[in-house]
C-alpha atoms as a PDB file:
ATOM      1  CA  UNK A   1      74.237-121.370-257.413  1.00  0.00           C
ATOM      2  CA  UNK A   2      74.938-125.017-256.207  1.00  0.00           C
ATOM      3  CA  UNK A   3      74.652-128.014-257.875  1.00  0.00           C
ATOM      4  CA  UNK A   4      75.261-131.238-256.685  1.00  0.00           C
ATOM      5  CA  UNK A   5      78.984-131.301-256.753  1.00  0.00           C
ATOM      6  CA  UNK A   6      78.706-129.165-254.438  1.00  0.00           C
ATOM      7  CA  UNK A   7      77.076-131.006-251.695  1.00  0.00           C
ATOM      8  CA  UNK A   8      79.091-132.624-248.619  1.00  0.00           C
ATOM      9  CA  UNK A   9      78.638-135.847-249.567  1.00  0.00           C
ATOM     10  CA  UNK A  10      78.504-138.486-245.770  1.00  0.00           C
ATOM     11  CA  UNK A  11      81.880-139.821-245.133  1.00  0.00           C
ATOM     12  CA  UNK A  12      83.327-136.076-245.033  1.00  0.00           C
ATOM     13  CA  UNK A  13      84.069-134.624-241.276  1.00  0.00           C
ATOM     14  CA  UNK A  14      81.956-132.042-241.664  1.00  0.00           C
ATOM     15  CA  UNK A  15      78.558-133.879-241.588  1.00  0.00           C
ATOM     16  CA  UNK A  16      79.152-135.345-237.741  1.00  0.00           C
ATOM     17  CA  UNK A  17      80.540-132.197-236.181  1.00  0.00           C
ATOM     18  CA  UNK A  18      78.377-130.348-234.462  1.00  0.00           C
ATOM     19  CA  UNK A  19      78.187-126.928-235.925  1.00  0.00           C
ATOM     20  CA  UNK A  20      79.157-123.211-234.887  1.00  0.00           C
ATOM     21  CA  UNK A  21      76.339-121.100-233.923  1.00  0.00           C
ATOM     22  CA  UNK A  22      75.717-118.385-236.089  1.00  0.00           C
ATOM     23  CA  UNK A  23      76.617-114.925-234.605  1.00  0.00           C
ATOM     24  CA  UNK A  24      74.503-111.837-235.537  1.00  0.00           C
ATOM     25  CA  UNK A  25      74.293-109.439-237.367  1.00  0.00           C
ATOM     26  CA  UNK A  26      74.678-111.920-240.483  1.00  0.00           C
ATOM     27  CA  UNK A  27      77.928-111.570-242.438  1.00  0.00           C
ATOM     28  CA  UNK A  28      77.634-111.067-246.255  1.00  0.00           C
ATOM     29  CA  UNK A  29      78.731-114.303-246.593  1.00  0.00           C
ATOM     30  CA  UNK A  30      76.165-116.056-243.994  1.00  0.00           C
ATOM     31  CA  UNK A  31      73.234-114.119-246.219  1.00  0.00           C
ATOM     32  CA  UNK A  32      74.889-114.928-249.171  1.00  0.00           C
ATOM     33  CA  UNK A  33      74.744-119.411-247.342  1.00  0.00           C
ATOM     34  CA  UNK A  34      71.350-118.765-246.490  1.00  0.00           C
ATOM     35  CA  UNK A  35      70.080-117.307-250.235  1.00  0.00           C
ATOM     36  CA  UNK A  36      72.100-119.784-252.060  1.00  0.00           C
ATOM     37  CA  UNK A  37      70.578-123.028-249.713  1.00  0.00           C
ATOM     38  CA  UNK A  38      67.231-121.599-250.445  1.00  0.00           C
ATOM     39  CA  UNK A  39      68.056-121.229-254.391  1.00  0.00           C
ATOM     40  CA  UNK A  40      69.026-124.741-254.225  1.00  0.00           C
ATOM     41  CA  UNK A  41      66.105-126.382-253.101  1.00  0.00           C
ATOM     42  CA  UNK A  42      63.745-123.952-255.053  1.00  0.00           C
ATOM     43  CA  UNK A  43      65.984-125.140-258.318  1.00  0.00           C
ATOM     44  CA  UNK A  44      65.704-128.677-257.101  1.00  0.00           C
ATOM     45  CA  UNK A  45      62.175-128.895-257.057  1.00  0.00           C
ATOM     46  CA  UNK A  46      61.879-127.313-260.713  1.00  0.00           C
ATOM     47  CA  UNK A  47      61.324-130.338-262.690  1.00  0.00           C
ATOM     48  CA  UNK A  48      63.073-128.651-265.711  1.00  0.00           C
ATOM     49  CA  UNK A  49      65.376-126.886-264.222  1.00  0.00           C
ATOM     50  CA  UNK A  50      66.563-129.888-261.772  1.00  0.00           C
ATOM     51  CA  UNK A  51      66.707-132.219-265.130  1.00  0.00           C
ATOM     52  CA  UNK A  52      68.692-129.576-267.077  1.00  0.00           C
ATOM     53  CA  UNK A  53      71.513-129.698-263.999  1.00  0.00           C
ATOM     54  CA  UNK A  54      71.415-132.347-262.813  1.00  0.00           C
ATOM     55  CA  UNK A  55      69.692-131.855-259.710  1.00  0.00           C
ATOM     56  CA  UNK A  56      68.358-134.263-257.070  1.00  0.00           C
ATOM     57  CA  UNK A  57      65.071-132.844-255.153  1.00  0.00           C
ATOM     58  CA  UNK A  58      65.225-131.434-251.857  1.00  0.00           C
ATOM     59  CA  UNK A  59      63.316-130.178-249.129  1.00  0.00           C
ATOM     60  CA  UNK A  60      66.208-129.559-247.031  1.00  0.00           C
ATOM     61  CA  UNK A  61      69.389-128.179-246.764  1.00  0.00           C
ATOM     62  CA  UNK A  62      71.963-127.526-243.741  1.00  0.00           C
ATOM     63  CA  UNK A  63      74.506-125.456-244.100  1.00  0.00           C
ATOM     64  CA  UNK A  64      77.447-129.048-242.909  1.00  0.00           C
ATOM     65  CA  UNK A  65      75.908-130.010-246.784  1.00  0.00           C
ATOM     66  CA  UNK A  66      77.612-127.588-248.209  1.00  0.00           C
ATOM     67  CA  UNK A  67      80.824-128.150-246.530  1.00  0.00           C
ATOM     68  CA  UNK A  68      80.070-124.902-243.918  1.00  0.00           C
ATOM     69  CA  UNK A  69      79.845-125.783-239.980  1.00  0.00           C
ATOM     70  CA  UNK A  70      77.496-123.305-239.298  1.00  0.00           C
ATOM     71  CA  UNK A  71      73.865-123.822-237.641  1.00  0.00           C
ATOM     72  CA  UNK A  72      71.820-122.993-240.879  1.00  0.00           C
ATOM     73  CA  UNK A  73      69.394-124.704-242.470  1.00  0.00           C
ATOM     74  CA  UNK A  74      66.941-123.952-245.016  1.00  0.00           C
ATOM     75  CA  UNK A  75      63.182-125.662-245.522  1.00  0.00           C
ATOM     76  CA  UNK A  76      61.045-125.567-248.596  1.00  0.00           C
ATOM     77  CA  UNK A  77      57.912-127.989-248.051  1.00  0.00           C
ATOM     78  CA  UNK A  78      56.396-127.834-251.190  1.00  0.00           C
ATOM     79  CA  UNK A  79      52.410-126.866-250.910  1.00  0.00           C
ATOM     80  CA  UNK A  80      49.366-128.858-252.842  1.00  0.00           C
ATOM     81  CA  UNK A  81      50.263-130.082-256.353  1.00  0.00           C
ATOM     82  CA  UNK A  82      48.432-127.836-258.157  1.00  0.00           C
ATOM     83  CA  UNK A  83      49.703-125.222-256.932  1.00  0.00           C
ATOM     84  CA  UNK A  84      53.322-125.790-256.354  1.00  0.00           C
ATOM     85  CA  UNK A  85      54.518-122.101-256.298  1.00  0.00           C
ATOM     86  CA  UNK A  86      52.046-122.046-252.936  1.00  0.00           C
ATOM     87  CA  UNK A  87      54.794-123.501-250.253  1.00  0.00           C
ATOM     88  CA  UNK A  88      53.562-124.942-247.317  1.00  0.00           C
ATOM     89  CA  UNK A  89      57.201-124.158-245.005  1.00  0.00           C
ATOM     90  CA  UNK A  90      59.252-121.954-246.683  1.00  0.00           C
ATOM     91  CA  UNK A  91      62.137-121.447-243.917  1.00  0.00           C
ATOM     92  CA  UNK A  92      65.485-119.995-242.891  1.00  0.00           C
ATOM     93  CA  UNK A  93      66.239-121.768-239.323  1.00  0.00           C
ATOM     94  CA  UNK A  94      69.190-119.846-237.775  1.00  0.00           C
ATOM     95  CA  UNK A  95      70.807-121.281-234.681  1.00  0.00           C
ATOM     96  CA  UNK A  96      67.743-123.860-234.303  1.00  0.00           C
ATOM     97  CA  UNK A  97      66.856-125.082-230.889  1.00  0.00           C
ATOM     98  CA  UNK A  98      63.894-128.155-230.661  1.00  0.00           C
ATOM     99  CA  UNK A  99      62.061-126.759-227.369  1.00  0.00           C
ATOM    100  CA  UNK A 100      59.079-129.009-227.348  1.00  0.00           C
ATOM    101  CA  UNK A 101      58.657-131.878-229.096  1.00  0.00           C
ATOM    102  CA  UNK A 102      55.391-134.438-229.061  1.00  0.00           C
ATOM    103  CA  UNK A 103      55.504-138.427-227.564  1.00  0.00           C
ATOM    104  CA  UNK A 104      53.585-139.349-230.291  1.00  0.00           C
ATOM    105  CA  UNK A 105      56.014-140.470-233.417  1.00  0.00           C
ATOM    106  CA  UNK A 106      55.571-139.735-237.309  1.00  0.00           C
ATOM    107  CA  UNK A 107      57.692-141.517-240.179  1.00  0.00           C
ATOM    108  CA  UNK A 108      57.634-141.528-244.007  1.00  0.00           C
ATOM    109  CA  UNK A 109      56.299-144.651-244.935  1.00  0.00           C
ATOM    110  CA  UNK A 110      59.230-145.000-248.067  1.00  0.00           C
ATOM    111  CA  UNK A 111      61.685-143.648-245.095  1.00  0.00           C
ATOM    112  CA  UNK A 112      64.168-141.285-245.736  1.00  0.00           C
ATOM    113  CA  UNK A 113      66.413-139.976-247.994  1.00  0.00           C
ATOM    114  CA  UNK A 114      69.164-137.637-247.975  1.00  0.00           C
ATOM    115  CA  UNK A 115      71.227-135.277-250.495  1.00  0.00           C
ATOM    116  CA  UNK A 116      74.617-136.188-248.903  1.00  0.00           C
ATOM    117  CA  UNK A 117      73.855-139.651-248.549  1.00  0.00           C
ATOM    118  CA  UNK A 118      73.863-141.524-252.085  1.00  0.00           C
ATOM    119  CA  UNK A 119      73.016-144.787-251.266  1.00  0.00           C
ATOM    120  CA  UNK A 120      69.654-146.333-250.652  1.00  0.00           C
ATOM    121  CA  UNK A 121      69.123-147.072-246.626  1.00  0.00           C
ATOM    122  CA  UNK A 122      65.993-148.642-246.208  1.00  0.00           C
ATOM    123  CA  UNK A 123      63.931-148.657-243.032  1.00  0.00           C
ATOM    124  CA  UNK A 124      61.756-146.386-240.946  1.00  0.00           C
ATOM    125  CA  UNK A 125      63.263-143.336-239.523  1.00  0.00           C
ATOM    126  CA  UNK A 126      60.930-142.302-235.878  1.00  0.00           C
ATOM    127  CA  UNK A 127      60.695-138.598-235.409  1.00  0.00           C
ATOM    128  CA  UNK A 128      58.171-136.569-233.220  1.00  0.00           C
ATOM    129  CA  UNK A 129      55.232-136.113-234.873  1.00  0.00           C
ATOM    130  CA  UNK A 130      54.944-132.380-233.693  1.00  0.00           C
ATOM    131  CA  UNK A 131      57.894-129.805-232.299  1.00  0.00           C
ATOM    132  CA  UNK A 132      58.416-126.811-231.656  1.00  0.00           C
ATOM    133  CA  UNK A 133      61.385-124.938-232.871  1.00  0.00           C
ATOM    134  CA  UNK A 134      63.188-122.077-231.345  1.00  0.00           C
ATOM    135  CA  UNK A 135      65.490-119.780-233.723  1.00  0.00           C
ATOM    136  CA  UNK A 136      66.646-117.003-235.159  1.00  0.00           C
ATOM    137  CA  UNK A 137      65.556-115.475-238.321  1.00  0.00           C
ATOM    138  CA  UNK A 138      67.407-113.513-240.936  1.00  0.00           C
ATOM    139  CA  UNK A 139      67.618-110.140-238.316  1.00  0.00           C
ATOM    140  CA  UNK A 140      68.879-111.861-235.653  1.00  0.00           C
ATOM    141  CA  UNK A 141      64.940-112.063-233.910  1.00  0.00           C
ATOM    142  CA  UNK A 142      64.590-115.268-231.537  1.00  0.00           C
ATOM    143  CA  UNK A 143      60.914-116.654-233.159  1.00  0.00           C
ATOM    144  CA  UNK A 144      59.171-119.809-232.880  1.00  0.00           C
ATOM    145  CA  UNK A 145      57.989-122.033-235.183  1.00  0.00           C
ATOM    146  CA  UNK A 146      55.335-124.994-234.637  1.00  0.00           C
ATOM    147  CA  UNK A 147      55.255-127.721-237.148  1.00  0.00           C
ATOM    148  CA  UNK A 148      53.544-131.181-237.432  1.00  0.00           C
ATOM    149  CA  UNK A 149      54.019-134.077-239.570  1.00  0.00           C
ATOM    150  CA  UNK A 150      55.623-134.075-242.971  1.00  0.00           C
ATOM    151  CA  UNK A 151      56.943-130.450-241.972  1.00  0.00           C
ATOM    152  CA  UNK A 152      58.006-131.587-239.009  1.00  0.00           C
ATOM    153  CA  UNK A 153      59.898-134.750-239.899  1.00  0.00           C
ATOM    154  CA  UNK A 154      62.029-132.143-242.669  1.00  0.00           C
ATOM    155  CA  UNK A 155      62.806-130.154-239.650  1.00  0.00           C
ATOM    156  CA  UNK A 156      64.064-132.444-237.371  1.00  0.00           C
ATOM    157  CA  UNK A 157      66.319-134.103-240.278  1.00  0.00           C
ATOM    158  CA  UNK A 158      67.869-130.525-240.993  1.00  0.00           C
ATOM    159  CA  UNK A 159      68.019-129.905-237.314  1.00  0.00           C
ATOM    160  CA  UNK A 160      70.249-133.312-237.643  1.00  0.00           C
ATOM    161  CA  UNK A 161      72.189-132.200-239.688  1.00  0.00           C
ATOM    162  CA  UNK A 162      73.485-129.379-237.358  1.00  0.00           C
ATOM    163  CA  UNK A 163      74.290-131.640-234.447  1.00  0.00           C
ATOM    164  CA  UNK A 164      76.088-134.277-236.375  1.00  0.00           C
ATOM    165  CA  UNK A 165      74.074-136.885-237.155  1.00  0.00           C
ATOM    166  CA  UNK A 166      72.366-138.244-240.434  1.00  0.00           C
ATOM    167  CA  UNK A 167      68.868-140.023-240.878  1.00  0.00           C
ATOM    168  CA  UNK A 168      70.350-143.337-240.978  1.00  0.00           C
ATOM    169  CA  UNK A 169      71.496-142.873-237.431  1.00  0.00           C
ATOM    170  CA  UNK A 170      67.947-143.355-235.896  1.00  0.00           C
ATOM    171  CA  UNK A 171      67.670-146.596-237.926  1.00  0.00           C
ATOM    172  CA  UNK A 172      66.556-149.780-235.543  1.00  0.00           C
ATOM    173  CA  UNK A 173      69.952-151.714-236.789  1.00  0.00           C
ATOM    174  CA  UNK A 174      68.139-155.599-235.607  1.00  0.00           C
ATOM    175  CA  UNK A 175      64.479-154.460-236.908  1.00  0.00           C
ATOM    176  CA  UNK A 176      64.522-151.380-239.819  1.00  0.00           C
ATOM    177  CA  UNK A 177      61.115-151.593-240.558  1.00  0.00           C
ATOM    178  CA  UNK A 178      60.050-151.883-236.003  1.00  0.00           C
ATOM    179  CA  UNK A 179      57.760-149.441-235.062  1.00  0.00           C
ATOM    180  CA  UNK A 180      55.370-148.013-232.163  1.00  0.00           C
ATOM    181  CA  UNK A 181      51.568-148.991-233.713  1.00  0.00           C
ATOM    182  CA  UNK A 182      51.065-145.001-232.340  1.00  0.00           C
ATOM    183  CA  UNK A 183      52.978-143.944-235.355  1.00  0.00           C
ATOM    184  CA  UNK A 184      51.636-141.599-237.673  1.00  0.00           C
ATOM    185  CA  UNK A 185      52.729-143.021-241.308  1.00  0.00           C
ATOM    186  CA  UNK A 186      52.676-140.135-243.751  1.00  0.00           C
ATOM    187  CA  UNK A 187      53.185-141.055-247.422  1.00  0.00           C
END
């Protein structure tokens, strides 16, 4: 089970290399990454169970975050809030590939955060607000996944992850808070 000592925390290496594609059939050890990123962000978004340890909510998790260059990620979009069980995305992304994405852009409107990142980085973080996502599932089966707002933005930050870069990255540096008036603010 991981906890948050166990997170790649940004200033480590391993968080802007781009990572090794997964090769199939999955090793014990790559189920065993994929299981245990998936336990993590279930745990995390356990209000008890996250107090208890310590645990900072996620929706994301790529495998660089745990200190493993490998292109894995893991998505849990919580569903509505009264029925929290009832997941909206609940995803392994294996060797993850954006094929399609949309012109128009989507951003949280408190920005982003990030479980490697510890410090507060204000401003708006653009992403597409629809893509489409080419990967490989648990058995090695190319699929495709289309996902829209909220979802999306989750995706493309794990996605990220794999290539090397962090949310901050995408940043306006002279004007955080600049954007289109086309964007789609989701809260």
């Amino acid at each position: 089970m991981y906890l948050m000592k166990d997170i790649t925390r940004d200033g480590n290496p391993v968080l802007r290399k781009t990572a090794q594609d997964v090769t199939f059939p999955l090793s014990t050890a790559d189920r065993q990454l994929a299981h245990d990123m998936m336990e993590y962000l279930i745990n995390s978004q356990n209000p008890d169970f996250a107090q208890k340890h310590q645990l900072r909510a996620g929706v994301g998790l790529a495998a660089p975050q745990v200190g493993i260059s490998k292109q894995m990620a893991a998505v849990l979009v919580p569903g509505p809030e009264d029925d929290p069980k009832n997941y909206e995305l609940q995803i392994i992304l294996i060797n993850p590939v954006i094929i399609s994405n949309s012109i128009q852009q989507a951003q949280l409107a408190e920005g982003e955060g990030c479980l490697s990142v510890d410090k507060d980085v204000p401003g708006y973080v653009p992403r597409s607000a629809r893509i489409t996502i080419r990967y490989q599932d648990m058995e090695g089966q190319t699929q495709r996944l289309r996902v829209k707002n909220y979802p999306a933005i989750v995706c493309q930050h794990e996605i990220d992850h794999l290539h090397g870069h962090l949310f901050y990255d995408h940043i306006n540096l002279k004007d955080p808070f600049a954007m289109d008036p086309n964007t789609i603010i989701i809260s």
